[in-house]
C-alpha atoms as a PDB file:
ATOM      1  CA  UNK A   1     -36.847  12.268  -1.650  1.00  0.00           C
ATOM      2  CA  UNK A   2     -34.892  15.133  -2.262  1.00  0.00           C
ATOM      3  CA  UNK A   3     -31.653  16.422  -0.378  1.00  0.00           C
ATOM      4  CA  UNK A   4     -33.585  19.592   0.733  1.00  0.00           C
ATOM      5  CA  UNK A   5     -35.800  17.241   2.669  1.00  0.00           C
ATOM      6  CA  UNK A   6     -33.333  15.878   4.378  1.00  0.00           C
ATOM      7  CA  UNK A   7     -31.914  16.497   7.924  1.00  0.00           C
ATOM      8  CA  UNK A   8     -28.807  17.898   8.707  1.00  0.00           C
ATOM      9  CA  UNK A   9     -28.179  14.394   9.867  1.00  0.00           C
ATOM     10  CA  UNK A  10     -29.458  12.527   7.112  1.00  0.00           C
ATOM     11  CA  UNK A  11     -27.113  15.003   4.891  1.00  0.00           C
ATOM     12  CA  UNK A  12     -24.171  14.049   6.832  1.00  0.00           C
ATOM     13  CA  UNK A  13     -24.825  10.386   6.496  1.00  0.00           C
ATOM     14  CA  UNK A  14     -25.213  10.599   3.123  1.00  0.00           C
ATOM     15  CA  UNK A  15     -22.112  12.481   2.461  1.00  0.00           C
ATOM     16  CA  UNK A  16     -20.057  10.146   4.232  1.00  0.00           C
ATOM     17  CA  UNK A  17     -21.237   6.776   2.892  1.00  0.00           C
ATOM     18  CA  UNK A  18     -21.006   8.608  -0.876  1.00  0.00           C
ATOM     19  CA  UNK A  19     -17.493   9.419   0.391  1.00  0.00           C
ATOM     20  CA  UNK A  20     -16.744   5.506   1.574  1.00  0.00           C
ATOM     21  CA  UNK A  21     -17.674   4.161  -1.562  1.00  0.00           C
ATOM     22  CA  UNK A  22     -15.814   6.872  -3.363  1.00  0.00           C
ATOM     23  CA  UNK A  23     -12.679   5.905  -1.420  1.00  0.00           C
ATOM     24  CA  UNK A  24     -13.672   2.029  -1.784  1.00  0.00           C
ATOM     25  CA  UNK A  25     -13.596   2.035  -5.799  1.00  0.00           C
ATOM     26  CA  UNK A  26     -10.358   4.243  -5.748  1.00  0.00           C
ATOM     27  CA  UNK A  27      -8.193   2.171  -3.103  1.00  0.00           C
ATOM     28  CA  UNK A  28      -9.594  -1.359  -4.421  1.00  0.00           C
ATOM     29  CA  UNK A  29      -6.799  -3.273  -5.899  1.00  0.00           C
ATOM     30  CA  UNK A  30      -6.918  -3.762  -9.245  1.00  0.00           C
ATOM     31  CA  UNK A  31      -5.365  -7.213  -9.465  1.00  0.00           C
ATOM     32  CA  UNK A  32      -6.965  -9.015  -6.596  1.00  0.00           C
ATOM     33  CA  UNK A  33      -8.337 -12.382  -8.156  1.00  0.00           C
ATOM     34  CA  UNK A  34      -5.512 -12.614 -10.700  1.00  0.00           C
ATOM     35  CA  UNK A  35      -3.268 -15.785 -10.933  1.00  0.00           C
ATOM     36  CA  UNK A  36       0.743 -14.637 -10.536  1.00  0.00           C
ATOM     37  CA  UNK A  37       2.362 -15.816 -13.899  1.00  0.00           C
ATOM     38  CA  UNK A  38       4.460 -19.174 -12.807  1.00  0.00           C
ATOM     39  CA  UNK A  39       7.837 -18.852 -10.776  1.00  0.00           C
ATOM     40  CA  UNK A  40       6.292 -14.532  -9.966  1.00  0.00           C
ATOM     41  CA  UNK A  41       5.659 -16.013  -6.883  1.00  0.00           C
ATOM     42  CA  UNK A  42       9.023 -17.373  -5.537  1.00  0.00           C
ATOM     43  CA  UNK A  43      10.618 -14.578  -6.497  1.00  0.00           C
ATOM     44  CA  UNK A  44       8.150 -12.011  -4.480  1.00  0.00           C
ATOM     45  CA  UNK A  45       8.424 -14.435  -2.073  1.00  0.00           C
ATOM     46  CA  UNK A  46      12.589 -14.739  -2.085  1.00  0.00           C
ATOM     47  CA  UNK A  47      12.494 -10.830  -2.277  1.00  0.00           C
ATOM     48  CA  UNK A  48      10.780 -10.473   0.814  1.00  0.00           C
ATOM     49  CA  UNK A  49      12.701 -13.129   2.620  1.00  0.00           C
ATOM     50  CA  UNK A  50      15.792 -11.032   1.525  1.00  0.00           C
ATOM     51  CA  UNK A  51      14.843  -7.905   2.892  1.00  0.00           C
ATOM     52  CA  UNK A  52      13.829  -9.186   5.877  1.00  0.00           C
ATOM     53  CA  UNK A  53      16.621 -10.903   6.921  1.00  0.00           C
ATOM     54  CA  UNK A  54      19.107  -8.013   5.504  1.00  0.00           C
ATOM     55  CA  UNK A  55      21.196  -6.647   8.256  1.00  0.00           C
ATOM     56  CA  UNK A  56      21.120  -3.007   9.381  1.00  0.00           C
ATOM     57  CA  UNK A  57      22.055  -0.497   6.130  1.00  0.00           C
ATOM     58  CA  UNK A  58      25.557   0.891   6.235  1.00  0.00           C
ATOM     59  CA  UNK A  59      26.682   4.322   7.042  1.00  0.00           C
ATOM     60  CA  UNK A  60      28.265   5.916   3.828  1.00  0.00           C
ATOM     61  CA  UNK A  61      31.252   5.930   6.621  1.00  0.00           C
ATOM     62  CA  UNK A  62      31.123   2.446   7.394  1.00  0.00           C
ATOM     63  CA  UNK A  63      31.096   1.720   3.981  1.00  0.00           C
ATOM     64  CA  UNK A  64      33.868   4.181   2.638  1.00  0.00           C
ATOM     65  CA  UNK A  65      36.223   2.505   5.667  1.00  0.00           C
ATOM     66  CA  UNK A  66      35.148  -1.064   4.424  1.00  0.00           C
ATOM     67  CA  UNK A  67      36.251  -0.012   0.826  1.00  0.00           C
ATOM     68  CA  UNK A  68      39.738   1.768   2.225  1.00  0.00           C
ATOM     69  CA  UNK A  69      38.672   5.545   1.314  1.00  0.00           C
ATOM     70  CA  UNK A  70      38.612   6.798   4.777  1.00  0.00           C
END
């Protein structure tokens, strides 16, 4: 079959499963199935835990009055 004997709808559905695999290859992660090298891990893990339990940022004002240079 050729694409002039498609339908306008057959076109469009073409179009947009070419475009979904397109997208599929390009946003696939690359290291899916890999093994983290020992102790990567814990320290994605700890790095995570750490951000999430971080309190609220600092204004540079709250921090210049901590520091005494108000």
């Amino acid at each position: 079959m050729q694409v002039k004997d498609l339908t306008v709808e057959e076109f469009r559905l073409l179009i947009r499963e070419t475009v979904e695999a397109v997208l599929a290859d390009l946003l696939a992660d690359p290291d899916q199935g890999k093994v983290l090298k020992p102790g990567l891990q814990e320290q994605l893990l700890a790095m995570r835990e750490r951000r999430q339990s971080a309190t609220q940022a600092l204004s540079s004002e709250q921090v210049m009055a901590e520091l005494g240079l108000d």
